[in-house]
PDB file of N, CA and C in Angstrom:
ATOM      1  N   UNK A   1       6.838 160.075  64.680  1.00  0.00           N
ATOM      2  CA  UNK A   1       8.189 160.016  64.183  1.00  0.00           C
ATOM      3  C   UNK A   1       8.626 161.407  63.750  1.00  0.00           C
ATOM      4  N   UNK A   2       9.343 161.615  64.127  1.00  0.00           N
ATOM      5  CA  UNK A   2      10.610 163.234  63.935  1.00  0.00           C
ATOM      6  C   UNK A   2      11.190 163.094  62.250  1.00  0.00           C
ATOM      7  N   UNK A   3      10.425 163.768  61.552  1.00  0.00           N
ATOM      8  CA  UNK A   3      11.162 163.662  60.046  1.00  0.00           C
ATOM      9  C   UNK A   3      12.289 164.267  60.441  1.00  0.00           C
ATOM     10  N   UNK A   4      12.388 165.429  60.761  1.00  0.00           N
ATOM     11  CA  UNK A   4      13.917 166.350  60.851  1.00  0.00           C
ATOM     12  C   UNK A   4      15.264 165.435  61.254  1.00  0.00           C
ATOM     13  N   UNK A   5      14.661 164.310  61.819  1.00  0.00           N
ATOM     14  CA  UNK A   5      15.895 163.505  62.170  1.00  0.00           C
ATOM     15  C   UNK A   5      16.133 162.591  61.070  1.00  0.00           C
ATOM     16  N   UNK A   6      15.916 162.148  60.124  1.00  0.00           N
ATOM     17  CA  UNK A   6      15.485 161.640  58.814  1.00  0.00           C
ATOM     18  C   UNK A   6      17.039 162.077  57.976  1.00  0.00           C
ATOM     19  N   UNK A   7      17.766 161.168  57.960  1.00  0.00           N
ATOM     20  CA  UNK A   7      19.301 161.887  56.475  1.00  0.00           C
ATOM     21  C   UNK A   7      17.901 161.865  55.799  1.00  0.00           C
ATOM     22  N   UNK A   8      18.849 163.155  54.814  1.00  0.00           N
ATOM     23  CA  UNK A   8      18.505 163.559  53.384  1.00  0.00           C
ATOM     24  C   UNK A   8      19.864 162.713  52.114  1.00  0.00           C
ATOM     25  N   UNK A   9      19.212 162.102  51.240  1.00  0.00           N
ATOM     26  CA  UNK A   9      19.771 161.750  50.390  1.00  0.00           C
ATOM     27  C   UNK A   9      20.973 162.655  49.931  1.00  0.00           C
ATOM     28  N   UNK A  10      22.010 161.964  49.172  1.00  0.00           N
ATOM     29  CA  UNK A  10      23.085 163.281  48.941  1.00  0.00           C
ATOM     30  C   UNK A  10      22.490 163.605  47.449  1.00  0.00           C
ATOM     31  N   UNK A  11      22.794 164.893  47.070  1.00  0.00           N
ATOM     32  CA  UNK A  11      22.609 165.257  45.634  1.00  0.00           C
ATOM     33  C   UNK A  11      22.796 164.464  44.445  1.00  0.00           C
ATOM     34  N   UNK A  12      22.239 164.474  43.536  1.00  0.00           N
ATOM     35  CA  UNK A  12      23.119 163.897  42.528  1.00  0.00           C
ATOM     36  C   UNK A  12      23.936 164.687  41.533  1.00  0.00           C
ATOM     37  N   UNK A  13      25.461 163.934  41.113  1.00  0.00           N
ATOM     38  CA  UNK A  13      25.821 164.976  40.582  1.00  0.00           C
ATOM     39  C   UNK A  13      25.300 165.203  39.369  1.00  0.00           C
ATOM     40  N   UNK A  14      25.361 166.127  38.467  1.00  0.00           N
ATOM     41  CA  UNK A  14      24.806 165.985  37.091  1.00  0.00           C
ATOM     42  C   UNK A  14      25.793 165.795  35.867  1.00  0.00           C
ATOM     43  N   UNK A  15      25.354 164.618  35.578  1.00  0.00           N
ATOM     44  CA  UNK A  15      26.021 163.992  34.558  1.00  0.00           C
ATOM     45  C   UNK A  15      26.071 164.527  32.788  1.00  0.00           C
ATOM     46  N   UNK A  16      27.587 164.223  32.368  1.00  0.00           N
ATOM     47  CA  UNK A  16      27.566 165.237  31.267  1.00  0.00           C
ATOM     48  C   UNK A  16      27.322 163.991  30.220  1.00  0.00           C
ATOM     49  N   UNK A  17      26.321 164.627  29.501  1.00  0.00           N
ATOM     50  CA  UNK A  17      25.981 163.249  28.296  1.00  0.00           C
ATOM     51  C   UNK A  17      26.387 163.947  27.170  1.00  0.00           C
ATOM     52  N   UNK A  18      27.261 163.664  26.345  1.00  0.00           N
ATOM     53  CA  UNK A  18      27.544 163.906  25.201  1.00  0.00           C
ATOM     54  C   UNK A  18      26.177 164.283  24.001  1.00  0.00           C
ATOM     55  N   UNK A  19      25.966 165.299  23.853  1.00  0.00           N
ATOM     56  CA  UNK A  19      25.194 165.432  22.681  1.00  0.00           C
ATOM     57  C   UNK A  19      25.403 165.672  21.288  1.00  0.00           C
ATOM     58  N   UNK A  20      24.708 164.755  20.560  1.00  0.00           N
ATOM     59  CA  UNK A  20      24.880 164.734  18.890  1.00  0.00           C
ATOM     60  C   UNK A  20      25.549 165.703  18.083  1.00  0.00           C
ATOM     61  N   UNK A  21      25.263 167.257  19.337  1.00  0.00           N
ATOM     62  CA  UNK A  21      25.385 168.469  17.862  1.00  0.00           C
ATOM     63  C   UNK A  21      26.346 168.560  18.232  1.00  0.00           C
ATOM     64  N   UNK A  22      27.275 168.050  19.264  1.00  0.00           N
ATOM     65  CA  UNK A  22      29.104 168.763  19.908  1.00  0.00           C
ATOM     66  C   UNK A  22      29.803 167.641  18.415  1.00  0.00           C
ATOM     67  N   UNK A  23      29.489 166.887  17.833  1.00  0.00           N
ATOM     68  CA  UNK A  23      29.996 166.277  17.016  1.00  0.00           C
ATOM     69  C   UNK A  23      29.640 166.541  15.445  1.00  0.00           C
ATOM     70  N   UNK A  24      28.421 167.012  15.570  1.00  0.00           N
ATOM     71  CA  UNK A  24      27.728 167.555  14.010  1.00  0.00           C
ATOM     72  C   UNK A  24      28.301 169.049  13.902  1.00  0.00           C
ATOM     73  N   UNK A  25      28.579 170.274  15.496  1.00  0.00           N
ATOM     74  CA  UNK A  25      29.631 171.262  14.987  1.00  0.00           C
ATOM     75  C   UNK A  25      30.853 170.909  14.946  1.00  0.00           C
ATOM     76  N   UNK A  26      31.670 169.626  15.124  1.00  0.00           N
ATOM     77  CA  UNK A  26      32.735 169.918  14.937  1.00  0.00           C
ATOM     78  C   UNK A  26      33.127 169.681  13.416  1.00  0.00           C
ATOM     79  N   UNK A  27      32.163 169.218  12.635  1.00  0.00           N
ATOM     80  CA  UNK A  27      31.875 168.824  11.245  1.00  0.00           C
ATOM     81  C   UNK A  27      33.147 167.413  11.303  1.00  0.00           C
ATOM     82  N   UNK A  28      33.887 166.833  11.975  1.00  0.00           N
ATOM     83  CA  UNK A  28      34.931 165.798  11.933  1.00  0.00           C
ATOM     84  C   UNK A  28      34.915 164.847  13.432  1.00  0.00           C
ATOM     85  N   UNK A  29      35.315 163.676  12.724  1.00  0.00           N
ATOM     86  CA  UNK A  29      35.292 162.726  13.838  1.00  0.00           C
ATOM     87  C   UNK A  29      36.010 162.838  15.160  1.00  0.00           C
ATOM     88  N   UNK A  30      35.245 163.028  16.204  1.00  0.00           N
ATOM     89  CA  UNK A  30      36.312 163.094  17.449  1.00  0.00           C
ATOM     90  C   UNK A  30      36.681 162.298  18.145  1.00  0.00           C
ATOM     91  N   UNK A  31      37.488 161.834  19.257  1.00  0.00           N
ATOM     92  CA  UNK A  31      37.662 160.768  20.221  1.00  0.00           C
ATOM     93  C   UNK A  31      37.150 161.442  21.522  1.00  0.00           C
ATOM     94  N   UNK A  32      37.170 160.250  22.348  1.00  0.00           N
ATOM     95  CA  UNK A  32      36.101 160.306  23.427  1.00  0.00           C
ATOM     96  C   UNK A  32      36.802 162.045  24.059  1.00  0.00           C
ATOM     97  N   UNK A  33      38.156 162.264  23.937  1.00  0.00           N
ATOM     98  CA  UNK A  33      39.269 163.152  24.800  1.00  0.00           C
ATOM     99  C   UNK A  33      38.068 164.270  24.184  1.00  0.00           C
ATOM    100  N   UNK A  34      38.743 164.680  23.019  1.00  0.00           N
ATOM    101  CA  UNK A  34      37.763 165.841  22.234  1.00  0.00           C
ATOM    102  C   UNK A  34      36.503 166.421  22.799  1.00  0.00           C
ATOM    103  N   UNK A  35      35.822 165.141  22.535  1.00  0.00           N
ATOM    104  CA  UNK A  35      34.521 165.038  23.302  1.00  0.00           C
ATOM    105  C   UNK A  35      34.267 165.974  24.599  1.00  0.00           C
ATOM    106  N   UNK A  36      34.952 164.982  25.183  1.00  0.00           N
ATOM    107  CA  UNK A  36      34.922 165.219  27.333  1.00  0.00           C
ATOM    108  C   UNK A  36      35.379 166.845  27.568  1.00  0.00           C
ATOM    109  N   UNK A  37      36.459 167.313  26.430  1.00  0.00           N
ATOM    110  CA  UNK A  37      37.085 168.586  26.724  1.00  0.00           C
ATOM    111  C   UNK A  37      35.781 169.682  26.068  1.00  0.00           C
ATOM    112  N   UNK A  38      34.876 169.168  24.968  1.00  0.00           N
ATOM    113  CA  UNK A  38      34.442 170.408  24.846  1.00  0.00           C
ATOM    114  C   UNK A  38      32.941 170.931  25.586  1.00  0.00           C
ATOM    115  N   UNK A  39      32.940 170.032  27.100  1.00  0.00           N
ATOM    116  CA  UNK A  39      32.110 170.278  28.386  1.00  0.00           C
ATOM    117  C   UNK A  39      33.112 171.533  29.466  1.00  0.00           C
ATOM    118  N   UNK A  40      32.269 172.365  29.446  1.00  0.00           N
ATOM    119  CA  UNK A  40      32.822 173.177  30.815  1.00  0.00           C
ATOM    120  C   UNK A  40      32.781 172.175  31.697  1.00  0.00           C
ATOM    121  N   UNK A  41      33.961 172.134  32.808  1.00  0.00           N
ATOM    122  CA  UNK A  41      34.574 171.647  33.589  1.00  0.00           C
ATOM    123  C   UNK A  41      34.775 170.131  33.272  1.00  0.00           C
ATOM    124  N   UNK A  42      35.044 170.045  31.365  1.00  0.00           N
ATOM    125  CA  UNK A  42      35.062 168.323  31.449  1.00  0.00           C
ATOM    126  C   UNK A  42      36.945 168.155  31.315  1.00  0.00           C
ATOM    127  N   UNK A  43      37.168 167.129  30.030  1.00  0.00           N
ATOM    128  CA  UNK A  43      38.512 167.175  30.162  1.00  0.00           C
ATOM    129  C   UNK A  43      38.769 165.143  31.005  1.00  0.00           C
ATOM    130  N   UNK A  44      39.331 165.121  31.344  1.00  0.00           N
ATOM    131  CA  UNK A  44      40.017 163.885  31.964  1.00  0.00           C
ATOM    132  C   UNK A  44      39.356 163.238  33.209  1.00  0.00           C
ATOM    133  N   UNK A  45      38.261 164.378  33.921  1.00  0.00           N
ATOM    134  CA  UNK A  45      38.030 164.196  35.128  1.00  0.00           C
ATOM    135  C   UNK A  45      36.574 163.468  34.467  1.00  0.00           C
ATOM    136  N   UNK A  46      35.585 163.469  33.454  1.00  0.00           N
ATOM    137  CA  UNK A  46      34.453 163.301  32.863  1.00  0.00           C
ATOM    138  C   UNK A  46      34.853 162.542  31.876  1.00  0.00           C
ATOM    139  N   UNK A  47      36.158 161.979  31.316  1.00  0.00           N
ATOM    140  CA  UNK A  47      36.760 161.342  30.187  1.00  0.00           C
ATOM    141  C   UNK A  47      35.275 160.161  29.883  1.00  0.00           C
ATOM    142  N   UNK A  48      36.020 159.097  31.162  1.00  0.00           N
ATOM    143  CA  UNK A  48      35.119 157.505  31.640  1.00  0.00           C
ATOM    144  C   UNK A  48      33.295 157.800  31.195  1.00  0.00           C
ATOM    145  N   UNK A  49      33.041 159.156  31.711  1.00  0.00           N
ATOM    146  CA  UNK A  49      31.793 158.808  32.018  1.00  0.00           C
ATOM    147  C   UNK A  49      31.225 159.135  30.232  1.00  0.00           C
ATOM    148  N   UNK A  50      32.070 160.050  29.276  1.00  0.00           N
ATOM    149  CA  UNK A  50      31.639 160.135  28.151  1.00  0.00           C
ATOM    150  C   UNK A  50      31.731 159.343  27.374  1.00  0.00           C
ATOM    151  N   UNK A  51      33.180 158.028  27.539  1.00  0.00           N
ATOM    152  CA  UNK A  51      32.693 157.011  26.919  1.00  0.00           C
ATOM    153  C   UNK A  51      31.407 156.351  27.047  1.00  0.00           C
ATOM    154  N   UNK A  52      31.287 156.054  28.134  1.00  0.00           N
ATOM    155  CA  UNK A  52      29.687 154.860  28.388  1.00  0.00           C
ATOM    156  C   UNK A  52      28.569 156.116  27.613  1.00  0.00           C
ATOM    157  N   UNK A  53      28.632 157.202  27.944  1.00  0.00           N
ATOM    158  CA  UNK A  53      27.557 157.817  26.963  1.00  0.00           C
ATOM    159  C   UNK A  53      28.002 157.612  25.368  1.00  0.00           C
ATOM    160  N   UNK A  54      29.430 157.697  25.168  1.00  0.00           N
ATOM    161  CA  UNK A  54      29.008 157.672  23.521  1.00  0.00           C
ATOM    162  C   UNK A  54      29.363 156.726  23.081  1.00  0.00           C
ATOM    163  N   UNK A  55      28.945 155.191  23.634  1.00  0.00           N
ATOM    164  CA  UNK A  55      28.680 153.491  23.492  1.00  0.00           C
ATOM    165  C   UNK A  55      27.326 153.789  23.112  1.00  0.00           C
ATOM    166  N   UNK A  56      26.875 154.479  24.067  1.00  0.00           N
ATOM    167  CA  UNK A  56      24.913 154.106  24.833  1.00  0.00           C
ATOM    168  C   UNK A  56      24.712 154.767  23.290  1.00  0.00           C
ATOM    169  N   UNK A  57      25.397 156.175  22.912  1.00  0.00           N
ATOM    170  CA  UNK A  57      24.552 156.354  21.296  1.00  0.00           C
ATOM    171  C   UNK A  57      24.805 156.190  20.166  1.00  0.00           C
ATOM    172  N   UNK A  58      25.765 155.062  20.106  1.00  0.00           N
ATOM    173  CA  UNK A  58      25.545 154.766  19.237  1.00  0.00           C
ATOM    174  C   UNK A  58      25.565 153.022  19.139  1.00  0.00           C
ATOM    175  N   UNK A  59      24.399 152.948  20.329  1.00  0.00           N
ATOM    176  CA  UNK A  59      23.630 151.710  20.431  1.00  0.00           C
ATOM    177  C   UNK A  59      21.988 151.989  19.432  1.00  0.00           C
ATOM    178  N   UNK A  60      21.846 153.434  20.049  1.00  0.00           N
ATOM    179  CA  UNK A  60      20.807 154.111  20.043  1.00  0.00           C
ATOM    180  C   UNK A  60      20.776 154.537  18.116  1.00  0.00           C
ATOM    181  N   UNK A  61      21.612 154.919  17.472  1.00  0.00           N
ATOM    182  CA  UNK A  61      22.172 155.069  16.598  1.00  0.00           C
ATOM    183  C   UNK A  61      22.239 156.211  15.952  1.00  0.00           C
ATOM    184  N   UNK A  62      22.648 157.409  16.780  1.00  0.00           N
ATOM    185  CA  UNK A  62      22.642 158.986  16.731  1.00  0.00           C
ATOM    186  C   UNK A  62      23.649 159.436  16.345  1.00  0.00           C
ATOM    187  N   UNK A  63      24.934 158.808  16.786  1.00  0.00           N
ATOM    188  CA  UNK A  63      26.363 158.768  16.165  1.00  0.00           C
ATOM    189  C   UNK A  63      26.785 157.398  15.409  1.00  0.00           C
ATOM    190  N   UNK A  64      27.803 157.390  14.860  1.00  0.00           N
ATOM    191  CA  UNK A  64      28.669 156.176  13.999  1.00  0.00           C
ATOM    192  C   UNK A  64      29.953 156.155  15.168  1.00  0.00           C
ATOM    193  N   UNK A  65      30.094 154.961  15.149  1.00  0.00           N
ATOM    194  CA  UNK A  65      31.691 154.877  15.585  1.00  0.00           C
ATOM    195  C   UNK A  65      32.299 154.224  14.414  1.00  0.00           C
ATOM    196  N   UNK A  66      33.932 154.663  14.704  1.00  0.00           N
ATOM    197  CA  UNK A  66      34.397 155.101  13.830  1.00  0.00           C
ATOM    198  C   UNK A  66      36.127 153.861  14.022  1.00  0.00           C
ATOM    199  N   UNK A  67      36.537 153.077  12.839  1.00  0.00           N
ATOM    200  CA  UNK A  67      37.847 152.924  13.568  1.00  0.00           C
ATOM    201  C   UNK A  67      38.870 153.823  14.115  1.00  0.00           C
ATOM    202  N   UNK A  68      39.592 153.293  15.201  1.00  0.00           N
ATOM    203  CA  UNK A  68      40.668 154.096  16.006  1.00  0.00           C
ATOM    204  C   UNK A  68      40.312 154.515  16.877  1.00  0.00           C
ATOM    205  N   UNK A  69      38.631 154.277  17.332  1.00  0.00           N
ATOM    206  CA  UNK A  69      38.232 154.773  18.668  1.00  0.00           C
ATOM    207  C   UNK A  69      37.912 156.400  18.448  1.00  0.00           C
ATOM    208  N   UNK A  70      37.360 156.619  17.206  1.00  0.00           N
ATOM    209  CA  UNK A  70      36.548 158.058  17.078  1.00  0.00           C
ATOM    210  C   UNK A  70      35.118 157.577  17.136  1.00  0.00           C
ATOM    211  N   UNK A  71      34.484 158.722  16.847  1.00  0.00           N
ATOM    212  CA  UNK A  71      32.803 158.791  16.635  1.00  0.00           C
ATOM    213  C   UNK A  71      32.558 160.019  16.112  1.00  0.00           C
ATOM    214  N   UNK A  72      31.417 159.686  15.204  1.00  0.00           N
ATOM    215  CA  UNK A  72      31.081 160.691  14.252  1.00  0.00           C
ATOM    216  C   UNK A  72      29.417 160.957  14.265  1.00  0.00           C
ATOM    217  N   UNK A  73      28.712 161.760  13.974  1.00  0.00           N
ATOM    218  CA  UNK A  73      27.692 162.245  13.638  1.00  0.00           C
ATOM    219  C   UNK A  73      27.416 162.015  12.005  1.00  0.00           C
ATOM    220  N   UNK A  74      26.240 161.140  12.330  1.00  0.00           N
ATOM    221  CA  UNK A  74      25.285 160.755  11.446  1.00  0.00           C
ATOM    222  C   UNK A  74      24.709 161.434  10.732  1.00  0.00           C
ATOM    223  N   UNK A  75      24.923 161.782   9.583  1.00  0.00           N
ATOM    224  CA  UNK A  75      24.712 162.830   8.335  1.00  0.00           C
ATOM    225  C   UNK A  75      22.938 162.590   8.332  1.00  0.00           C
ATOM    226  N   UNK A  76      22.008 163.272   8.113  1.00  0.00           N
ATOM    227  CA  UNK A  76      21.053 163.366   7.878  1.00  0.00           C
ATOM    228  C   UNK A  76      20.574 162.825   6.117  1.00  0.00           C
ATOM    229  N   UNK A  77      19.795 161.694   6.043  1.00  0.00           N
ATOM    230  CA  UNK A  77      19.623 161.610   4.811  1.00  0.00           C
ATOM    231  C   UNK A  77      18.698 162.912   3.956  1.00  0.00           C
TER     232      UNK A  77
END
């Protein structure tokens, strides 16, 4: 069998996961917008995918959500 004739899988793209400290520097609660914008190349086009990440943490319980559809970083006891 001819591997070379074989597709190659397509890339994956790399996904922007919201991390804890973009919310512990902003010292204040942000919404998902906030969030997504403070990724190079994020903004509106990455909006969707930062919600389901910042559900997933604070399933996990790394952030607080917040009423009005913010989320906040979990103060260190």
């Amino acid at each position: 069998m001819n591997r070379s004739s074989t597709p190659k899988p397509a890339a994956a793209k790399p996904v922007h996961v919201p991390d804890p400290a973009v919310l512990q520097a902003a010292n204040r609660p942000m919404d998902a917008a906030a969030v997504s914008r403070a990724f190079k190349g994020g903004g509106k086009r990455i909006e969707q995918r930062v919600v389901q990440a910042l559900s997933t943490l604070v399933r996990y319980g790394w952030i607080s959500a917040l009423p009005g559809g913010t989320y906040a970083a979990r103060r260190a006891a």
